[in-house]
PDB file of N, CA and C in Angstrom:
ATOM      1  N   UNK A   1      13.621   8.281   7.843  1.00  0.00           N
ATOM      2  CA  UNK A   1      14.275   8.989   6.772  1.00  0.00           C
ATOM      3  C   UNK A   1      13.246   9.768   5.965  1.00  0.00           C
ATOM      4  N   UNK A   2      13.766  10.410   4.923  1.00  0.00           N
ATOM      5  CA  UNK A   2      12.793  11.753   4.380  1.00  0.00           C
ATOM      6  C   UNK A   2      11.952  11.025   3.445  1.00  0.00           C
ATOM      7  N   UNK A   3      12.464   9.461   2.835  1.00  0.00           N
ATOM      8  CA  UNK A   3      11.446   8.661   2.091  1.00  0.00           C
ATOM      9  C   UNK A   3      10.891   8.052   2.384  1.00  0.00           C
ATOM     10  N   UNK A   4      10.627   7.427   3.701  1.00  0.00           N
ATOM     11  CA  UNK A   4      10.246   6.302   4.816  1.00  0.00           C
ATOM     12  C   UNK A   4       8.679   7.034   4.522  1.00  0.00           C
ATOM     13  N   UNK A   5       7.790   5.516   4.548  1.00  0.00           N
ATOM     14  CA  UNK A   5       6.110   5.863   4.522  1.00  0.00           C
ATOM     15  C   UNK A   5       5.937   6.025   6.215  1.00  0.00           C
ATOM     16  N   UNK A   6       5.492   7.178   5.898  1.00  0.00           N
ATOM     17  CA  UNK A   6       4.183   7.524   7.231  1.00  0.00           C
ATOM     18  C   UNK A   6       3.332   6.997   7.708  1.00  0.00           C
ATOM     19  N   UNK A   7       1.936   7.038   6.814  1.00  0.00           N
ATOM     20  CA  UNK A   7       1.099   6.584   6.546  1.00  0.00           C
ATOM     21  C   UNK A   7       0.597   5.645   5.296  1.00  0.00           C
ATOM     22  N   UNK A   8      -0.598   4.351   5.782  1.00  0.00           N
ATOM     23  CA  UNK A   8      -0.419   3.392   4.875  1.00  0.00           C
ATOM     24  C   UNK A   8      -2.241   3.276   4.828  1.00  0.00           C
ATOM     25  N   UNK A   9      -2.806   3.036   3.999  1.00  0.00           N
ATOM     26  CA  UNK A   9      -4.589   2.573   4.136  1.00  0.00           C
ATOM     27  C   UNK A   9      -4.556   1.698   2.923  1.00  0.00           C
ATOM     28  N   UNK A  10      -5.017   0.287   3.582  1.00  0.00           N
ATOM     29  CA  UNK A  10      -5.670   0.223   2.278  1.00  0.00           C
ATOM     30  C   UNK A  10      -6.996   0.588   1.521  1.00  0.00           C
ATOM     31  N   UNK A  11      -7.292   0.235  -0.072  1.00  0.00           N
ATOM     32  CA  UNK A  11      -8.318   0.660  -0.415  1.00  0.00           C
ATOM     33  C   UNK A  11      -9.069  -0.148  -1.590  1.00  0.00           C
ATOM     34  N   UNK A  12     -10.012  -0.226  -2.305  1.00  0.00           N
ATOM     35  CA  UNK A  12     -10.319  -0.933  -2.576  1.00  0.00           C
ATOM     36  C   UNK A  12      -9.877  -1.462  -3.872  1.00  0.00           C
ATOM     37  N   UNK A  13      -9.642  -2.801  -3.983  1.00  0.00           N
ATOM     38  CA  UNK A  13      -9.125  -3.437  -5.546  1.00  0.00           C
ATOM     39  C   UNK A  13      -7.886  -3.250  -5.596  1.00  0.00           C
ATOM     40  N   UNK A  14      -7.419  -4.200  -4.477  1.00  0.00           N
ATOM     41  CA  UNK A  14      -5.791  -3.800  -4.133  1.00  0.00           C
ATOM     42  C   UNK A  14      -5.026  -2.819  -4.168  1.00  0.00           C
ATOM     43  N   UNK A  15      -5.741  -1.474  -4.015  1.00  0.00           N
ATOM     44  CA  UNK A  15      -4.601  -0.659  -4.073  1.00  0.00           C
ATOM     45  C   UNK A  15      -4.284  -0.524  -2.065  1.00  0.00           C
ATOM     46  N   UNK A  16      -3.447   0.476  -2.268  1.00  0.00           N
ATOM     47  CA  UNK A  16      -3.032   0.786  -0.940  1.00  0.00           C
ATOM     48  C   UNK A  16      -2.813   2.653  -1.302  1.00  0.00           C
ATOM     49  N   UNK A  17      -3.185   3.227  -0.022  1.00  0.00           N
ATOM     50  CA  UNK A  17      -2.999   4.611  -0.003  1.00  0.00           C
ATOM     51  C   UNK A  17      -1.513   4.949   0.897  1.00  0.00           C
ATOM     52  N   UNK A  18      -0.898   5.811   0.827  1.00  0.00           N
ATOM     53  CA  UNK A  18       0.345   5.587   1.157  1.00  0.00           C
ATOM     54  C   UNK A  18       1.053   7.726   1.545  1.00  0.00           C
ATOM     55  N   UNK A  19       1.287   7.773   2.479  1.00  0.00           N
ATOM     56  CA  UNK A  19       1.700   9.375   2.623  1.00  0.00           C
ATOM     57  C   UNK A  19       3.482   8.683   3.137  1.00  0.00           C
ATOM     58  N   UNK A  20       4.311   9.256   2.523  1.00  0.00           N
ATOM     59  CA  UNK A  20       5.427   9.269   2.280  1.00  0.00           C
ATOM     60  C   UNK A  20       6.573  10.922   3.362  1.00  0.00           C
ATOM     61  N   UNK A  21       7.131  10.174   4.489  1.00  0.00           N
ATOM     62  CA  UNK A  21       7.586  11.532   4.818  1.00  0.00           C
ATOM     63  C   UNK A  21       7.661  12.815   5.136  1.00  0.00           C
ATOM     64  N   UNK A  22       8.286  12.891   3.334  1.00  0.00           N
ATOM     65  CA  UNK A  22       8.528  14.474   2.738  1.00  0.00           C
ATOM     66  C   UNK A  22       7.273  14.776   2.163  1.00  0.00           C
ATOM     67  N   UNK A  23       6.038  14.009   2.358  1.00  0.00           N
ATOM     68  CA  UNK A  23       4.672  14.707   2.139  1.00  0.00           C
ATOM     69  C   UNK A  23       4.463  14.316   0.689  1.00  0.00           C
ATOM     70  N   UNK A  24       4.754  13.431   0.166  1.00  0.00           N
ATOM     71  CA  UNK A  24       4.057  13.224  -1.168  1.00  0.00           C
ATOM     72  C   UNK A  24       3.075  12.103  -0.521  1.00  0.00           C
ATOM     73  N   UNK A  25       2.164  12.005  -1.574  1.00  0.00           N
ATOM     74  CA  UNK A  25       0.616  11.275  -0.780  1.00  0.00           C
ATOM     75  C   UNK A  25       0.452  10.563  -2.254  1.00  0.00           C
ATOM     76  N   UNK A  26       0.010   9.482  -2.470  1.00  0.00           N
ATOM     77  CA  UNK A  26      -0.526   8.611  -3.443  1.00  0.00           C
ATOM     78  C   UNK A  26      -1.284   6.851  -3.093  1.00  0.00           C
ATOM     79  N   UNK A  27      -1.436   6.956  -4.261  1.00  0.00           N
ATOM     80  CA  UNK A  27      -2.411   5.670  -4.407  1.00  0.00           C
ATOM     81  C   UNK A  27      -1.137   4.193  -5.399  1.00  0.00           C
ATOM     82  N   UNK A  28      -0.604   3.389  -4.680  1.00  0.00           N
ATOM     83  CA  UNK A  28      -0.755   2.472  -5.090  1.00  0.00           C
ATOM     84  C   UNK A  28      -1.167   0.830  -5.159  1.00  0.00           C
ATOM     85  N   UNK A  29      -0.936   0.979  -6.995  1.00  0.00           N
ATOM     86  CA  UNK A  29      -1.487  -0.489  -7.273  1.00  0.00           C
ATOM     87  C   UNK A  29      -0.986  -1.740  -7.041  1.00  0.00           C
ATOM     88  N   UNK A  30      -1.384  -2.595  -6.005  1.00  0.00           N
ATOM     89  CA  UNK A  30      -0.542  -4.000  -5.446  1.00  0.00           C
ATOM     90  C   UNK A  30      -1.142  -5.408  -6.336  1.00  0.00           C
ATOM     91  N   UNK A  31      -2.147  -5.225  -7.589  1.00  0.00           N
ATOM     92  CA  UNK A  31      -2.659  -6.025  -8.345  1.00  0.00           C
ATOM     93  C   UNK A  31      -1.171  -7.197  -9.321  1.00  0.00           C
ATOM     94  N   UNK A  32      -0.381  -6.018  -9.923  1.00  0.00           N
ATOM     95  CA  UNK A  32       0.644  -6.125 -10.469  1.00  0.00           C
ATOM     96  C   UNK A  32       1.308  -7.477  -9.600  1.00  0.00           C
ATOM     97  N   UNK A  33       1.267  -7.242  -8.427  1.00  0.00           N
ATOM     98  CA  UNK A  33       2.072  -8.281  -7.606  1.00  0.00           C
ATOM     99  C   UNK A  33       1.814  -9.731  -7.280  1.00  0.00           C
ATOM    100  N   UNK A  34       0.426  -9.588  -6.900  1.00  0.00           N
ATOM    101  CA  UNK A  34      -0.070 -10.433  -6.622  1.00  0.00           C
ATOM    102  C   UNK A  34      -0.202 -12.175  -6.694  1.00  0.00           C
ATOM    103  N   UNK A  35       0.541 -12.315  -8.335  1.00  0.00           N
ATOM    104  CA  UNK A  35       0.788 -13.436  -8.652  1.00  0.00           C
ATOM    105  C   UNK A  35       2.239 -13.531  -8.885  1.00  0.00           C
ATOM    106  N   UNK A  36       3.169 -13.177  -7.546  1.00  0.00           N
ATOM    107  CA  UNK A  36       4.398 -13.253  -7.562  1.00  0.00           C
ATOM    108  C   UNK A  36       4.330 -13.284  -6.041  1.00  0.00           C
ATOM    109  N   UNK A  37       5.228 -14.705  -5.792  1.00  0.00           N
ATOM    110  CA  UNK A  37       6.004 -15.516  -4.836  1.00  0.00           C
ATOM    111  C   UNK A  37       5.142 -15.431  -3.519  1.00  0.00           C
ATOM    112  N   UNK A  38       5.832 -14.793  -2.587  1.00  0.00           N
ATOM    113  CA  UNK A  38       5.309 -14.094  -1.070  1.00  0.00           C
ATOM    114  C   UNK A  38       3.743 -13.377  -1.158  1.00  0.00           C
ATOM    115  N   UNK A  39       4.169 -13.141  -2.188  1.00  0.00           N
ATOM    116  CA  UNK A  39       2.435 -11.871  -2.892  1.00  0.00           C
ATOM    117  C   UNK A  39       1.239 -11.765  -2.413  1.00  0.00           C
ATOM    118  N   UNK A  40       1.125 -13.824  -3.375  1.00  0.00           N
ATOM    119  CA  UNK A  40       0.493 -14.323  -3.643  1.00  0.00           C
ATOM    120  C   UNK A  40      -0.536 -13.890  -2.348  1.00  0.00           C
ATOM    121  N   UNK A  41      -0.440 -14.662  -1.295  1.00  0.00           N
ATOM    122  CA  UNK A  41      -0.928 -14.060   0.178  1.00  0.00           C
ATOM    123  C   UNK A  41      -1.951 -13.114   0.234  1.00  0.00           C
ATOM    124  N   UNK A  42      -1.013 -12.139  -0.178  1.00  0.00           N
ATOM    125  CA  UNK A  42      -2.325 -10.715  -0.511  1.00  0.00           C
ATOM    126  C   UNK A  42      -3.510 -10.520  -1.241  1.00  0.00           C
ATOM    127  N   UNK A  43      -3.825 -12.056  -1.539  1.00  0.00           N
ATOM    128  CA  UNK A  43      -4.930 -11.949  -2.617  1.00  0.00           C
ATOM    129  C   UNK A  43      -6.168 -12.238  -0.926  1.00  0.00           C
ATOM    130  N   UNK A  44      -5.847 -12.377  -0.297  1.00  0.00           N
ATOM    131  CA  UNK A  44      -6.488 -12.604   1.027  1.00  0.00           C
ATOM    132  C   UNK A  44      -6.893 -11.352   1.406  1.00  0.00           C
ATOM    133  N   UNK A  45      -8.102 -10.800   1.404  1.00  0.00           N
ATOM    134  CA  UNK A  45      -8.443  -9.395   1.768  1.00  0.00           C
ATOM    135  C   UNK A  45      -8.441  -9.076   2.724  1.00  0.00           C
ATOM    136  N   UNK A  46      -8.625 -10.166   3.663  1.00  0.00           N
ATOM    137  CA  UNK A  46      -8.089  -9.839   5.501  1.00  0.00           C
ATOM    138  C   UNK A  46      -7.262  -9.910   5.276  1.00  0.00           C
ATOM    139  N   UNK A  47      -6.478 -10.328   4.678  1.00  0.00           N
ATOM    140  CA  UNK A  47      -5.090 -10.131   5.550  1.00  0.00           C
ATOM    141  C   UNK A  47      -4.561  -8.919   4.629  1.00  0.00           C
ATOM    142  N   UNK A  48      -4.516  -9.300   3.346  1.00  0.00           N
ATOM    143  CA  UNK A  48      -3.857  -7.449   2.591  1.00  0.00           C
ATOM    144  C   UNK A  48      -4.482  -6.874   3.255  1.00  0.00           C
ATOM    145  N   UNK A  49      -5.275  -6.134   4.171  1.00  0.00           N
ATOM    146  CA  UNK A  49      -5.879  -5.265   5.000  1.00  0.00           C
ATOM    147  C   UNK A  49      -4.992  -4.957   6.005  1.00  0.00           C
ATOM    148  N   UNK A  50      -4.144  -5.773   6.780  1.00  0.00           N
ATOM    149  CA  UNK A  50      -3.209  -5.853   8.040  1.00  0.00           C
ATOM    150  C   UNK A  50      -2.074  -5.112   7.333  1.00  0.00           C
ATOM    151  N   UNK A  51      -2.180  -4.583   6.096  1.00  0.00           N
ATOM    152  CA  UNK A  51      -0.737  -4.076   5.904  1.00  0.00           C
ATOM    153  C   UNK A  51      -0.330  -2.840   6.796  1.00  0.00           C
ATOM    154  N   UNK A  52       0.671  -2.623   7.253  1.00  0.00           N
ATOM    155  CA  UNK A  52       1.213  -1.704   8.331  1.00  0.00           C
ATOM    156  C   UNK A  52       2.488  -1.022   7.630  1.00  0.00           C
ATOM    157  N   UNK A  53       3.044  -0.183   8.693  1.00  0.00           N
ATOM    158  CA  UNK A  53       4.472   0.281   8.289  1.00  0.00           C
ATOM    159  C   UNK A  53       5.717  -0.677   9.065  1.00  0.00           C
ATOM    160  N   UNK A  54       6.525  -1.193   9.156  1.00  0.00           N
ATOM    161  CA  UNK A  54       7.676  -1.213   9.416  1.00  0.00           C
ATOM    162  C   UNK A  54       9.363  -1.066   8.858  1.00  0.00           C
ATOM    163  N   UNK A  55       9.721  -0.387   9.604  1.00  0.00           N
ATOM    164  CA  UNK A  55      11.166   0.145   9.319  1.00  0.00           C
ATOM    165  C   UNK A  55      10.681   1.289   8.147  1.00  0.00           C
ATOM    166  N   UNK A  56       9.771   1.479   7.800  1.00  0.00           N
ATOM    167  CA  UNK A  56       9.813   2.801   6.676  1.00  0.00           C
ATOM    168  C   UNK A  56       9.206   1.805   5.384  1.00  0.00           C
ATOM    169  N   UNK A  57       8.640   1.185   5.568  1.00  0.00           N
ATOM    170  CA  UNK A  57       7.958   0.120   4.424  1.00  0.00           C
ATOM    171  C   UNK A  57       6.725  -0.139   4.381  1.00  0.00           C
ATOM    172  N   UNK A  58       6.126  -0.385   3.627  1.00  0.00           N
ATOM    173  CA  UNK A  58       4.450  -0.984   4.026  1.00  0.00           C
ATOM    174  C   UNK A  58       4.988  -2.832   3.609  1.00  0.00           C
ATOM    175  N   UNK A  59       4.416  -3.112   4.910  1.00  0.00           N
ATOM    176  CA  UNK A  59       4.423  -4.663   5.173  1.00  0.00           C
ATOM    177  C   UNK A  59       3.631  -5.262   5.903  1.00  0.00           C
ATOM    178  N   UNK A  60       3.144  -6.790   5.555  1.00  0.00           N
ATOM    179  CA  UNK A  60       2.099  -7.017   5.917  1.00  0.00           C
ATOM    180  C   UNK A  60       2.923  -8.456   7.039  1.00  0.00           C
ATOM    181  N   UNK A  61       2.017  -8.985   8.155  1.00  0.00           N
ATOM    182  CA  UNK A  61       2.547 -10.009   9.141  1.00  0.00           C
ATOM    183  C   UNK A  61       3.616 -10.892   8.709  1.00  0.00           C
ATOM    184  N   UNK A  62       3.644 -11.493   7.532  1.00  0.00           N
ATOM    185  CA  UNK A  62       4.296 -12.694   6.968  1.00  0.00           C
ATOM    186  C   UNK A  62       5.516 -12.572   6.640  1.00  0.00           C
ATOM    187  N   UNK A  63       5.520 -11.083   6.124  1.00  0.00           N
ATOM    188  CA  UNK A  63       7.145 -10.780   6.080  1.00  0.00           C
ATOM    189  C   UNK A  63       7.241 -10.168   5.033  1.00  0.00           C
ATOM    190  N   UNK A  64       5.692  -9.841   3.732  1.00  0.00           N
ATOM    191  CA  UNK A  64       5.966  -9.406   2.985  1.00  0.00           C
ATOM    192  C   UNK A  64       6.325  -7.490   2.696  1.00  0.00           C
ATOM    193  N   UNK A  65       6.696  -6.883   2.250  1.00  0.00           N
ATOM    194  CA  UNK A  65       7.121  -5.805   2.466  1.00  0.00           C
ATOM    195  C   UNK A  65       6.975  -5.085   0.464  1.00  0.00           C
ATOM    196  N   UNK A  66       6.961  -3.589   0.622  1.00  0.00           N
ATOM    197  CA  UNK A  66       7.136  -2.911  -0.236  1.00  0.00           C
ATOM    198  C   UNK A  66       8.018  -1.913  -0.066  1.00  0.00           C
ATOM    199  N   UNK A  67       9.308  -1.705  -0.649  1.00  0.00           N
ATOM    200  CA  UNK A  67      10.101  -0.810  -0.355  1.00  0.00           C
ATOM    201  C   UNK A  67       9.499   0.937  -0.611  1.00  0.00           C
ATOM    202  N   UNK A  68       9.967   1.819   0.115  1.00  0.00           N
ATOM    203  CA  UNK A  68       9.618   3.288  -0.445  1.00  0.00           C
ATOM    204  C   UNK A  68       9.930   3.497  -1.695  1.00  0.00           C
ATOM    205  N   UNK A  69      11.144   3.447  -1.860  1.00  0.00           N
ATOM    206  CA  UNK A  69      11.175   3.626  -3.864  1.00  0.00           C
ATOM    207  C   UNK A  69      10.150   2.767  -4.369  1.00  0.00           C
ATOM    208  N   UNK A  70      10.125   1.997  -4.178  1.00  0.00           N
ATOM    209  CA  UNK A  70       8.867   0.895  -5.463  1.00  0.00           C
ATOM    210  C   UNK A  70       7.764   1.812  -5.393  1.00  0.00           C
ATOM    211  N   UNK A  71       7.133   2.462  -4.140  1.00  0.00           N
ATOM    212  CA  UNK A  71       5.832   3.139  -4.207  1.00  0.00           C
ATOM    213  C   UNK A  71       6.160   4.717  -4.693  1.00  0.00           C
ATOM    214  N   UNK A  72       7.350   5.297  -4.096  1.00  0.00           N
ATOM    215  CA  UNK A  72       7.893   6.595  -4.612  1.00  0.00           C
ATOM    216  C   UNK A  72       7.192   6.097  -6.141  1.00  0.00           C
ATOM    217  N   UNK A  73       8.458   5.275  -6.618  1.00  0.00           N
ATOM    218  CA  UNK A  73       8.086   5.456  -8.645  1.00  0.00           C
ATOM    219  C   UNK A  73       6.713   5.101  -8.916  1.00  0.00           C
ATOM    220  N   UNK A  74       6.333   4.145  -8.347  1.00  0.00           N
ATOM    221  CA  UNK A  74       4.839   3.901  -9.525  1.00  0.00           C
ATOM    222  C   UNK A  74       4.016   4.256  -8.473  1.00  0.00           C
ATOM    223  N   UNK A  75       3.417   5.487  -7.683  1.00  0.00           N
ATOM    224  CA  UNK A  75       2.119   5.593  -6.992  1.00  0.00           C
ATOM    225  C   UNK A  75       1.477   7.016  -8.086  1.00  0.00           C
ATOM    226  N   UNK A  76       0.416   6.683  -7.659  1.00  0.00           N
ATOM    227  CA  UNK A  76      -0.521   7.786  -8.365  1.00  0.00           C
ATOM    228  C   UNK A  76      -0.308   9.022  -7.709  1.00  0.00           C
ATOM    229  N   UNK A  77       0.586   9.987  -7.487  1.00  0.00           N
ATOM    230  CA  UNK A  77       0.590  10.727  -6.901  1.00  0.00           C
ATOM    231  C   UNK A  77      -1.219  11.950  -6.723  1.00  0.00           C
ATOM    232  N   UNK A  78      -1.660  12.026  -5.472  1.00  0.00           N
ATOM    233  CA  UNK A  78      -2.529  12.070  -5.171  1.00  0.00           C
ATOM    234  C   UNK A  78      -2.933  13.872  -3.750  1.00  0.00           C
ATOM    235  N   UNK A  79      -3.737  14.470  -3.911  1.00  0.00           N
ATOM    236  CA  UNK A  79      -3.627  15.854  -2.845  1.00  0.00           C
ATOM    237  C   UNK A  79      -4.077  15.059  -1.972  1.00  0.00           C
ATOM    238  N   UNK A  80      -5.636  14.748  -2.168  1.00  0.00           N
ATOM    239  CA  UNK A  80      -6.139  13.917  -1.314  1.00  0.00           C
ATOM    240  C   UNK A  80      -6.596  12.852  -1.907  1.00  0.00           C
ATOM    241  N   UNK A  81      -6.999  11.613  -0.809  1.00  0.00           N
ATOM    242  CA  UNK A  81      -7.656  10.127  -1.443  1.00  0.00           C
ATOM    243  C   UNK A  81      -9.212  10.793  -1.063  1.00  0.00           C
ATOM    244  N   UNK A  82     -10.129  10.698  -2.707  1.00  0.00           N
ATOM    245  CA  UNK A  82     -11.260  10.202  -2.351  1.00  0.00           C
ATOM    246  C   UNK A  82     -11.877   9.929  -1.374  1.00  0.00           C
ATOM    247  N   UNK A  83     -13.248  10.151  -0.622  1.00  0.00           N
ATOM    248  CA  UNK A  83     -14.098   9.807   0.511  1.00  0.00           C
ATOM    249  C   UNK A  83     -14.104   7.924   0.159  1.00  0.00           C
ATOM    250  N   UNK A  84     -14.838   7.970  -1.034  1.00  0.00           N
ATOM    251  CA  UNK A  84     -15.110   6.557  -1.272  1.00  0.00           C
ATOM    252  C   UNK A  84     -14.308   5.428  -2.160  1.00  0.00           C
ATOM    253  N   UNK A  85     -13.112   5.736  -2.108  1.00  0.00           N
ATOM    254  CA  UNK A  85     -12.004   5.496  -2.264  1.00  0.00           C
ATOM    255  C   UNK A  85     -11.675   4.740  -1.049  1.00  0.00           C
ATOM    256  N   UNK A  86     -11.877   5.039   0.102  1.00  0.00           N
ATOM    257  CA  UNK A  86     -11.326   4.700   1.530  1.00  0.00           C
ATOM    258  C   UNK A  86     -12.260   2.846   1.869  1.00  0.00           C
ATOM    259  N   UNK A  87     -12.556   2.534   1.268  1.00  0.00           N
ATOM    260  CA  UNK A  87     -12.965   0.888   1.309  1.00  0.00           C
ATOM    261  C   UNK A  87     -11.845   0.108   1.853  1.00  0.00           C
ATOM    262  N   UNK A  88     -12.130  -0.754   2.925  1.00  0.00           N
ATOM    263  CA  UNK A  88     -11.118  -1.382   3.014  1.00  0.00           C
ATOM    264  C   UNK A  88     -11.366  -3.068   2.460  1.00  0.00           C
ATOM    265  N   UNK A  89     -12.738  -3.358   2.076  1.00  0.00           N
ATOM    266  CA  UNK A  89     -12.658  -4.585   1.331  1.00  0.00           C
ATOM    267  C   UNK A  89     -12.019  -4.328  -0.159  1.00  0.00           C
ATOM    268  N   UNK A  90     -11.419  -5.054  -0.433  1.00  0.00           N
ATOM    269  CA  UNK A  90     -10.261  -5.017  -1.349  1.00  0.00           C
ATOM    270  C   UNK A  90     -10.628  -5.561  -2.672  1.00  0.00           C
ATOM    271  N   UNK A  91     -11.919  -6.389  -2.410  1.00  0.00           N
ATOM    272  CA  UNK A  91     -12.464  -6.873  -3.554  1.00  0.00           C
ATOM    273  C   UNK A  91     -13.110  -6.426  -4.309  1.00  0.00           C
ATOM    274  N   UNK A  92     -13.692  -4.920  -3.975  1.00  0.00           N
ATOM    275  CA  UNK A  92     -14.803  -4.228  -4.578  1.00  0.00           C
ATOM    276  C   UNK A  92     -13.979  -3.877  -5.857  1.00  0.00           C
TER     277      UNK A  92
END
């Protein structure tokens, strides 16, 4: 669909980079989450790293998922991500 994520990276200090579709591109923050339910998990930097797309979502093995609207509304809308931005340890 025209809101379904494309593309997903993560980057460093929990965010995730995210290209959306219809071509909007941003940065979001997964910190917010982290100490909520399924989340929690993602404080694991290997594994928040495995986040992928399925069905039009960024989701990681376990089952956890981020819908397109949640990242539509709160991502940093972004042209391009930063060179050094592109970290995939999560802790930096």
């Amino acid at each position: 669909m025209f809101w379904d994520v494309k593309a997903v990276k993560p980057l460093s200090d929990y965010r995730i980079y995210v290209e959306i579709e219809d071509g909007r591109q941003g940065d979001f923050d997964m910190k917010p989450y982290l100490d909520r339910g399924v989340f929690r998990e993602l404080k694991d930097v290997h594994y928040f790293n495995q986040g992928g797309i399925l069905f039009g979502a960024v989701s990681w093995p376990h089952e956890q998922d981020i819908a397109p609207e949640i990242l539509i509304e709160d991502m940093v809308p972004v042209e391009t991500i930063p060179d050094n931005a592109l970290h995939t340890d999560a802790s930096r």
